[in-house]
Protein backbone atom coordinates (compact mmCIF):
# COMPACT_ATOMS: atom_id res chain seq x y z
CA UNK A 1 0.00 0.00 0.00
CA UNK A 2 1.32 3.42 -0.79
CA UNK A 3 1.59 5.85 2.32
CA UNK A 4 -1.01 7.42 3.74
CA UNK A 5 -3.43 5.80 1.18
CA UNK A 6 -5.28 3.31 3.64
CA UNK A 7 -8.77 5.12 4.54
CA UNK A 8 -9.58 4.59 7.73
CA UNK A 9 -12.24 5.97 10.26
CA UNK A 10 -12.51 6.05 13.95
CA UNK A 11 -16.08 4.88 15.89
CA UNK A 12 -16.87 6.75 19.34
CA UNK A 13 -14.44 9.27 18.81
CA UNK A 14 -14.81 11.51 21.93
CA UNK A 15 -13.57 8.92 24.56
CA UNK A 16 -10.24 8.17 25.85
CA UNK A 17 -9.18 5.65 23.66
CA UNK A 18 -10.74 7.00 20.71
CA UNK A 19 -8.56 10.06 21.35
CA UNK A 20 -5.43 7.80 21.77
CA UNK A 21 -6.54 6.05 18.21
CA UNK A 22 -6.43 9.58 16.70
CA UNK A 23 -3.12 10.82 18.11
CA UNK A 24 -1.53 7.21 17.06
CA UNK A 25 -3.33 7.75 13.23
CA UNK A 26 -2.03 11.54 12.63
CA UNK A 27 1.44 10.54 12.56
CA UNK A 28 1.38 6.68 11.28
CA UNK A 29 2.59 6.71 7.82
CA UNK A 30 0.23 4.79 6.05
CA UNK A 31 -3.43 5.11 7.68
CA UNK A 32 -5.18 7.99 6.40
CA UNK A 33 -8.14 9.37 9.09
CA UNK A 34 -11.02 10.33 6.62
CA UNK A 35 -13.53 10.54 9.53
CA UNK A 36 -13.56 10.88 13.26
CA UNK A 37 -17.67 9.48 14.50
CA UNK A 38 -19.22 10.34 17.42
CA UNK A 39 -23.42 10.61 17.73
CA UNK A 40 -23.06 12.96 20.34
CA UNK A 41 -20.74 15.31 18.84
CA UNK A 42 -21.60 15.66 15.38
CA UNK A 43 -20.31 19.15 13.95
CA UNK A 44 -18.24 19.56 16.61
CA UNK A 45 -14.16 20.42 16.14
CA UNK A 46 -12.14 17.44 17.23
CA UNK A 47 -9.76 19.73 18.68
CA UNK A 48 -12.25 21.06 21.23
CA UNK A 49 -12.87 17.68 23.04
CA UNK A 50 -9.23 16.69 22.60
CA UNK A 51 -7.03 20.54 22.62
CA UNK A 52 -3.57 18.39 22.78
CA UNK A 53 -4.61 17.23 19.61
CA UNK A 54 -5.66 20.47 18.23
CA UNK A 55 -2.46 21.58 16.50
CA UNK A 56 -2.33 18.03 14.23
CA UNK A 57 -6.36 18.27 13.89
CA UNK A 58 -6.93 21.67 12.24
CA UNK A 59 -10.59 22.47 11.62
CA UNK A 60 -11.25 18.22 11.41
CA UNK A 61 -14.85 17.75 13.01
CA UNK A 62 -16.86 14.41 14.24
CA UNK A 63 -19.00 12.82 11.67
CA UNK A 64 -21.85 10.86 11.52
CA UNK A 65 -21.87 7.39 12.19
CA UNK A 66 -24.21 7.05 8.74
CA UNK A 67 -21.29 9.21 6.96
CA UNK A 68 -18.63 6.15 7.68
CA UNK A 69 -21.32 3.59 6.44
CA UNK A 70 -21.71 6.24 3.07
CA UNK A 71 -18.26 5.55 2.87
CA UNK A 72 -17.98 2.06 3.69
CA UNK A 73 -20.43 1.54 0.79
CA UNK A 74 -17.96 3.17 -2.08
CA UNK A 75 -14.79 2.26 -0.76
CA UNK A 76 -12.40 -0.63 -2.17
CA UNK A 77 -11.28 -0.98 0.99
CA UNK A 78 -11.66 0.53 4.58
CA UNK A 79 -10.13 -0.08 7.93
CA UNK A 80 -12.22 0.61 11.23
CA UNK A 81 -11.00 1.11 14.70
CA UNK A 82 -14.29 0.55 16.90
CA UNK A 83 -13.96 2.17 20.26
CA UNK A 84 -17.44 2.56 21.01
CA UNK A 85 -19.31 1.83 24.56
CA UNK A 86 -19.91 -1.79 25.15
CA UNK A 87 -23.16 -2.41 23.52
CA UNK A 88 -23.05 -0.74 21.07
CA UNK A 89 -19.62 -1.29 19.03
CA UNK A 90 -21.14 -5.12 17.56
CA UNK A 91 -23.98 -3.61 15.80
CA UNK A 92 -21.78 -0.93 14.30
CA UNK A 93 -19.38 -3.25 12.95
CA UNK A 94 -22.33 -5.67 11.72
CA UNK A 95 -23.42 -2.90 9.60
CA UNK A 96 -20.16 -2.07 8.17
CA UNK A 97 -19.15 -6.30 7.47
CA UNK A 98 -22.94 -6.35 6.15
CA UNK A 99 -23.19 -3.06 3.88
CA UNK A 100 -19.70 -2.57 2.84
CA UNK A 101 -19.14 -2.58 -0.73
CA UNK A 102 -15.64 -3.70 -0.24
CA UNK A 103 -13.41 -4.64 1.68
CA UNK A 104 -13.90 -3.73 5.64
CA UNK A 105 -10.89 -4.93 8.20
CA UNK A 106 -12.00 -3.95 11.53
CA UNK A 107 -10.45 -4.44 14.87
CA UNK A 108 -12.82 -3.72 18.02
CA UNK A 109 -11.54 -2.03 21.08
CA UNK A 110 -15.19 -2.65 23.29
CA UNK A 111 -15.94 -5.79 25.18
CA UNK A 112 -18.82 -6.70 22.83
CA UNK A 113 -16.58 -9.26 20.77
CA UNK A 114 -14.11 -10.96 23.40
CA UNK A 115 -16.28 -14.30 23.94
CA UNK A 116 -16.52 -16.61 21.02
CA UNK A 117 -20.48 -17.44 22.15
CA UNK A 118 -23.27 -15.19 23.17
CA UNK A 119 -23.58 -17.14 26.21
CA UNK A 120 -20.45 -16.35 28.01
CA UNK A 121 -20.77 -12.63 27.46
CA UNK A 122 -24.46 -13.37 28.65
CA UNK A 123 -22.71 -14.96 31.95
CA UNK A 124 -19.80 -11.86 32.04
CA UNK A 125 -21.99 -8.87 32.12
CA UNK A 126 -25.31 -9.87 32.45
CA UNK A 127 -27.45 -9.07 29.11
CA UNK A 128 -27.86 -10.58 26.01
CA UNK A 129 -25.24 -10.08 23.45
CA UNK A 130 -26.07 -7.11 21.03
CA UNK A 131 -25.50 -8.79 17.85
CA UNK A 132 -24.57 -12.61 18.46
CA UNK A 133 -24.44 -13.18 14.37
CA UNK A 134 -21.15 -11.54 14.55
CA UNK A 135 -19.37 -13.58 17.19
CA UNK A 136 -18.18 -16.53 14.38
CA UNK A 137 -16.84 -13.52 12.36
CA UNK A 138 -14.23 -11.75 15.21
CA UNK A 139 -11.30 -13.78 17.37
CA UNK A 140 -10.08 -12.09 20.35
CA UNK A 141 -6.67 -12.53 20.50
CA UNK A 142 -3.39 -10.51 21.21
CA UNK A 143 -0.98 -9.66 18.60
CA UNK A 144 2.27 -10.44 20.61
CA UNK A 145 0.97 -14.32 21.41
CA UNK A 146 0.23 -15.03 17.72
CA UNK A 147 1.99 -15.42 14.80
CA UNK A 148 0.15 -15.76 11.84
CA UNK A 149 -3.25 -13.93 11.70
CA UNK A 150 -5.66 -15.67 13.82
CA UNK A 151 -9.21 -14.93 11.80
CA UNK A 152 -10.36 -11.93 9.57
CA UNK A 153 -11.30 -9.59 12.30
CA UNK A 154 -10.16 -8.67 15.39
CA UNK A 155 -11.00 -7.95 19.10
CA UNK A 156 -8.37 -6.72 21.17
CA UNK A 157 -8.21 -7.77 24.93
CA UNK A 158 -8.96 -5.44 27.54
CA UNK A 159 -6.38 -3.39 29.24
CA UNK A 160 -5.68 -5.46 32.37
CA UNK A 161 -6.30 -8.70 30.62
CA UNK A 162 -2.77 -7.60 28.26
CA UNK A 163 -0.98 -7.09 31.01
CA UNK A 164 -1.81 -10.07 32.69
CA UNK A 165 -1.66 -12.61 30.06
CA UNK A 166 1.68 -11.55 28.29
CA UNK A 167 3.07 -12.30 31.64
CA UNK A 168 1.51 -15.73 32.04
CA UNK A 169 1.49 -17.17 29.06
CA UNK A 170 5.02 -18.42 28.72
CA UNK A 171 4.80 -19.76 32.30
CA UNK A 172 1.77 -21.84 31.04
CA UNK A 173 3.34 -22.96 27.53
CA UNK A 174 6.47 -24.46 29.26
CA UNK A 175 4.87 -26.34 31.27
CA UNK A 176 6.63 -24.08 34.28
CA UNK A 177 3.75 -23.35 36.88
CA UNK A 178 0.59 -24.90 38.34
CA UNK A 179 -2.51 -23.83 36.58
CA UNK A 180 -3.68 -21.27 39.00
CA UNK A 181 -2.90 -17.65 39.10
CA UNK A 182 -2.93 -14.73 40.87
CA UNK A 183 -2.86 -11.63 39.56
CA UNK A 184 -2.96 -8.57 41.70
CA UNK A 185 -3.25 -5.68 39.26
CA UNK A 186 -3.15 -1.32 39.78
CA UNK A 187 -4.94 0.90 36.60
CA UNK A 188 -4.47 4.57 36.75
CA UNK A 189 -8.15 7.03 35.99
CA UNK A 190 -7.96 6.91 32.57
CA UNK A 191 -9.08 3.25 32.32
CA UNK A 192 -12.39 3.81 34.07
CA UNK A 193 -13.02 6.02 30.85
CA UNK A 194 -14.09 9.82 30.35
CA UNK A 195 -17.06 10.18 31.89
CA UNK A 196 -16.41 11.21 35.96
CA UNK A 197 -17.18 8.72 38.37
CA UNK A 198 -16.67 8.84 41.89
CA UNK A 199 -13.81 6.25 41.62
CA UNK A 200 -11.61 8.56 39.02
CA UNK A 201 -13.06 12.02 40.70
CA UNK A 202 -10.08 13.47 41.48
CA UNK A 203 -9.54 14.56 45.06
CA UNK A 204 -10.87 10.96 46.12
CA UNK A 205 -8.30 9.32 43.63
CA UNK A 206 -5.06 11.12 44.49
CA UNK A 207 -3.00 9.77 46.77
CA UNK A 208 -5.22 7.10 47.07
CA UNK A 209 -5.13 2.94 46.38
CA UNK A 210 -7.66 0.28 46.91
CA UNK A 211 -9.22 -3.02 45.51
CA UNK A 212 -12.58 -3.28 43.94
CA UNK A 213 -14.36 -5.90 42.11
CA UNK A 214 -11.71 -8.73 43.99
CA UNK A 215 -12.19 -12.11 42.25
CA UNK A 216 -15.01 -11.11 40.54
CA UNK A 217 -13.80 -8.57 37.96
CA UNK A 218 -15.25 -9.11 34.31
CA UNK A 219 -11.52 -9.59 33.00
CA UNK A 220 -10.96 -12.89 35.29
CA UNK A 221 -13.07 -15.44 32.33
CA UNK A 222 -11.10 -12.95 29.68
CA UNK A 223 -8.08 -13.55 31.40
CA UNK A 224 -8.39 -17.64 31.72
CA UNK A 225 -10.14 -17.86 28.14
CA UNK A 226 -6.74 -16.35 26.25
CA UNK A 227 -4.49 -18.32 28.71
CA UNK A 228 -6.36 -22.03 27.85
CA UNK A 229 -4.38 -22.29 24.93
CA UNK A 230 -1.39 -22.12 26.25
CA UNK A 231 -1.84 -24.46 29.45
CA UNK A 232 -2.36 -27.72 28.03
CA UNK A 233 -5.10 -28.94 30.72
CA UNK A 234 -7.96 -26.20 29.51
CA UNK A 235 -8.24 -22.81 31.28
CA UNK A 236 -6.62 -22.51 34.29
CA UNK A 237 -7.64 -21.16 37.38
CA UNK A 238 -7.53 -17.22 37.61
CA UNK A 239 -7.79 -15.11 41.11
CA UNK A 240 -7.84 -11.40 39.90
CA UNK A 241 -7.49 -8.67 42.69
CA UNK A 242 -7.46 -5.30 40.30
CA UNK A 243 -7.04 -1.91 42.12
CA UNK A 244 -7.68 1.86 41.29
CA UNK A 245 -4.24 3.55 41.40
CA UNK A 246 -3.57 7.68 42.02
CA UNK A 247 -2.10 8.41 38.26
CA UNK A 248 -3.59 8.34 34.74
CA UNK A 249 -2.20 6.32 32.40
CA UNK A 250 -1.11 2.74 32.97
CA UNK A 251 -0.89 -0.54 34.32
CA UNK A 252 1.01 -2.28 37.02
CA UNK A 253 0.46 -6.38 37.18
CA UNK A 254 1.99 -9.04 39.46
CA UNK A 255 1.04 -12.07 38.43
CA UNK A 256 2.15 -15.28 41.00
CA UNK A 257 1.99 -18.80 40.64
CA UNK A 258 3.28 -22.06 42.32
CA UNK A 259 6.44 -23.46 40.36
CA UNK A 260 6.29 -27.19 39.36
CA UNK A 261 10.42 -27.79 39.89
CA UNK A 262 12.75 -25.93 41.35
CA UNK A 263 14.38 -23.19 38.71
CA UNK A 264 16.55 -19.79 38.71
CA UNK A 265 14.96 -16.42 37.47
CA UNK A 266 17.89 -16.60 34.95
CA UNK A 267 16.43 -20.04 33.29
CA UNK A 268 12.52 -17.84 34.08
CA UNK A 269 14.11 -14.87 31.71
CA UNK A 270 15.75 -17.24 29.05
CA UNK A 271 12.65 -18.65 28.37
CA UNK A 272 10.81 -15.62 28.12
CA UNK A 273 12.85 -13.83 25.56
CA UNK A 274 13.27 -17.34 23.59
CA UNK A 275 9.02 -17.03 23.85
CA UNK A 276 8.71 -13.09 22.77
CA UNK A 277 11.94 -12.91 20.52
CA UNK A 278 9.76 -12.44 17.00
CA UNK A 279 8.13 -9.69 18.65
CA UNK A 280 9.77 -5.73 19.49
CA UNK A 281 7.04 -5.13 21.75
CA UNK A 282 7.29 -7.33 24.82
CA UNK A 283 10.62 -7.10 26.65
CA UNK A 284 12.14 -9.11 29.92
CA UNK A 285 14.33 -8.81 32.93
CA UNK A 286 15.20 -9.16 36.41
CA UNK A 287 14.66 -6.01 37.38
CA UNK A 288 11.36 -4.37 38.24
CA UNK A 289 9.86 -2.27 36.10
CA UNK A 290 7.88 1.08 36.62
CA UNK A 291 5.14 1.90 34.98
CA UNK A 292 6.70 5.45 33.93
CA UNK A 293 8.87 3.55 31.75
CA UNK A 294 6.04 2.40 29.19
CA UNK A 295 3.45 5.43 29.37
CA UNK A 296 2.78 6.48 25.68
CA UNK A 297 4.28 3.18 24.14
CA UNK A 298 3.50 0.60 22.75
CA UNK A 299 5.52 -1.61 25.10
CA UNK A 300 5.19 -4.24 27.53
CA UNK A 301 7.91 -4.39 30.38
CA UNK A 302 8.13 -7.38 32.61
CA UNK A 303 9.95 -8.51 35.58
CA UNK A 304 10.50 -11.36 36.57
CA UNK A 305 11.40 -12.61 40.66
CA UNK A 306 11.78 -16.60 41.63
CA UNK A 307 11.98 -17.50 45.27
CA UNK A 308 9.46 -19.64 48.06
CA UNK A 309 8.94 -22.00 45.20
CA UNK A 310 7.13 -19.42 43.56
CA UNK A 311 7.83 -17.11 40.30
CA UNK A 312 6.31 -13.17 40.03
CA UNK A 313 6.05 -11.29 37.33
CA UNK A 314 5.45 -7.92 36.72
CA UNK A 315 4.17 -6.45 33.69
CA UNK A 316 4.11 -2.59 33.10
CA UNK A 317 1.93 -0.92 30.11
CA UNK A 318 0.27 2.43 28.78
CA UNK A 319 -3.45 1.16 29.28
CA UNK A 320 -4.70 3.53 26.81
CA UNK A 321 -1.39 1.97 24.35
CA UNK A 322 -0.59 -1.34 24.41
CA UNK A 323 -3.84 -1.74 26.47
CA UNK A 324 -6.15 -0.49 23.67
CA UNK A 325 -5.40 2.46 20.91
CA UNK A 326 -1.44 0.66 20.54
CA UNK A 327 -2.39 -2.78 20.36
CA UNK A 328 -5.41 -2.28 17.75
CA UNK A 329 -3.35 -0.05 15.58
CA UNK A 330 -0.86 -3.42 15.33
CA UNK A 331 -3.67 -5.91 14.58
CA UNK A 332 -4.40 -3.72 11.94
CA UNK A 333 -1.23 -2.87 11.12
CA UNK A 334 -0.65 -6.87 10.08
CA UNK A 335 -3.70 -6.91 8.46
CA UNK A 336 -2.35 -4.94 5.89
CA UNK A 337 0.71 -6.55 6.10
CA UNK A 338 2.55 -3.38 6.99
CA UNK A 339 5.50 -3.24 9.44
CA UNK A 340 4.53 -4.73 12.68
CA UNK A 341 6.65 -1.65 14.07
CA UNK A 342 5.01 1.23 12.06
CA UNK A 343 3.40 3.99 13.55
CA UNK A 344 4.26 2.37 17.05
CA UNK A 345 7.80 2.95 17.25
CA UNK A 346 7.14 5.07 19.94
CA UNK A 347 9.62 6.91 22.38
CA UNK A 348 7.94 7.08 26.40
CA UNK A 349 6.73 10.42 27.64
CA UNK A 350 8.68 10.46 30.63
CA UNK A 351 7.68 12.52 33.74
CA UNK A 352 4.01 11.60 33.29
């Protein structure tokens, strides 16, 4: 594809990740953003809801959800980043896969399309699933745990759920730990999305840390469903503790689990860069990382500790990155069999 020729538009454009979509998409060198859509915004400059965006954004407004489908409808081919609320992201896409006149490759940033059967999301969050046709037609998967293309569209993993599972899965696929983990998880505000809640209000966030949700988050059956493949014995047990951290952007993980043999962390971190060596985007070491080291990448840091018969590792990542925005725009980016690497070669922000 020549650069900057791929059309592509944006679905719920106002939100957090939407926003991180769009600042990811004005500088990659080969998607072109022909339309920003958001129903409740429609008119309105793109630069007003997002000002440190303004500058690359000019007088670019939100469009009409109908205006992508117009377009959809012409095109040869399209791609579609679909950060809409859960709920309502499936029936979007359905109409773009039904109506398109050409090609459509979509990746879906909601939870509407992470379980392969109605059912399951039925179980997860408690109503029916908004367009069940579609299910046979999207794989959730992650793009660092798979090497060829695992079906023609994609749903990308929630934010914790990355996090979690890039630092299990090797554990699981050598056969290393007992099938039950822990993970014990902090998000900063920006994953409880835009609109204020009492948990990301800020004088009751700052300076503040607790658990909610504990073993019963929505991301536990997520979490065990992408792990089954790689544990040999079905999905394995998940306890999932997350926690509501005092800063904006990013994820801390510790995932622990019961070693099967006695090893060293230096045999642990062999086999972890001999299990993410094809990929630039998941990195290893003894040493703990901080989350301040992977805010506004695309990277995943992990760290990995042996001792007590046990192994821990941490995993660091920019929720709104590698969590969401970072990790659709490289689904897509193999899709279109572009340079895993382009667009997301990202330096860190530092001093977040």
């Amino acid at each position: 594809m020549s650069k900057k020729l791929i059309p592509t538009w944006v679905l719920g454009g106002s939100g957090y990740v939407a926003g991180e979509l769009v600042r990811l998409l004005s500088v990659h060198p080969s998607f072109r953003i022909d339309g920003i859509a958001s129903a409740g915004s429609v008119g309105e400059r793109v630069g007003d809801a997002f000002p440190h965006l303004a500058g690359v954004l000019g007088d670019t407004r939100f469009r009409s959800l109908n205006e992508a489908l117009d377009q959809a409808r012409e095109a040869r081919v399209l791609a579609v980043f679909s950060a809409l609320p859960h709920g309502e992201s499936a029936p979007a896409l359905a109409r773009f896969l039904d109506e398109a006149k050409g090609e459509v490759k979509a990746v879906d940033l909601s939870a509407d399309l992470r379980f392969s059967d109605a059912g399951a999301f039925e179980r997860v969050y408690g109503q029916p699933h908004p367009a069940p046709g579609l299910l046979s037609r999207f794989v959730c998967a992650l793009p660092d745990l798979e090497r060829s293309m695992p079906g023609p569209a994609l749903a990308h993993p929630g934010c914790f759920t990355t996090a979690a599972v890039l630092a299990a899965a090797p554990l699981l696929a050598e056969g290393l730990v007992e099938p039950d983990i822990v993970v014990s998880a902090v998000t900063g505000s920006t994953g409880s999305g835009r609109t204020p809640k009492a948990g990301t209000h800020h004088p009751e966030r700052h300076s503040g840390l607790w658990a909610y949700e504990p073993l019963r988050h929505r991301h536990t059956p997520e979490m065990a469903s992408l792990l089954a493949p790689f544990s040999g014995a079905g999905e394995p047990r998940v306890s999932f503790v997350p926690h509501s951290g005092p800063f904006a952007r990013g994820i801390h993980a510790t995932v622990l689990a019961e070693l099967v043999r006695p090893v060293e962390a230096e045999e642990v971190l062999a086999l972890f860069e001999r299990f993410y060596g094809w990929t630039p985007f998941v990195c290893a070491g003894l040493r703990m990382p901080s989350v301040k080291e992977v805010v506004g990448t695309n990277r995943c840091q992990l760290g990995i500790a042996v001792g007590g018969g046990r192994v821990a590792v941490t995993s660091v990542i920019d929720n709104l990155v590698k969590g969401a925005a970072g990790g659709g725009i490289q689904w897509m980016n193999r899709m279109f069999e572009l340079e895993p690497t382009e667009g997301l070669d990202l330096p860190g922000l530092g001093w977040t």
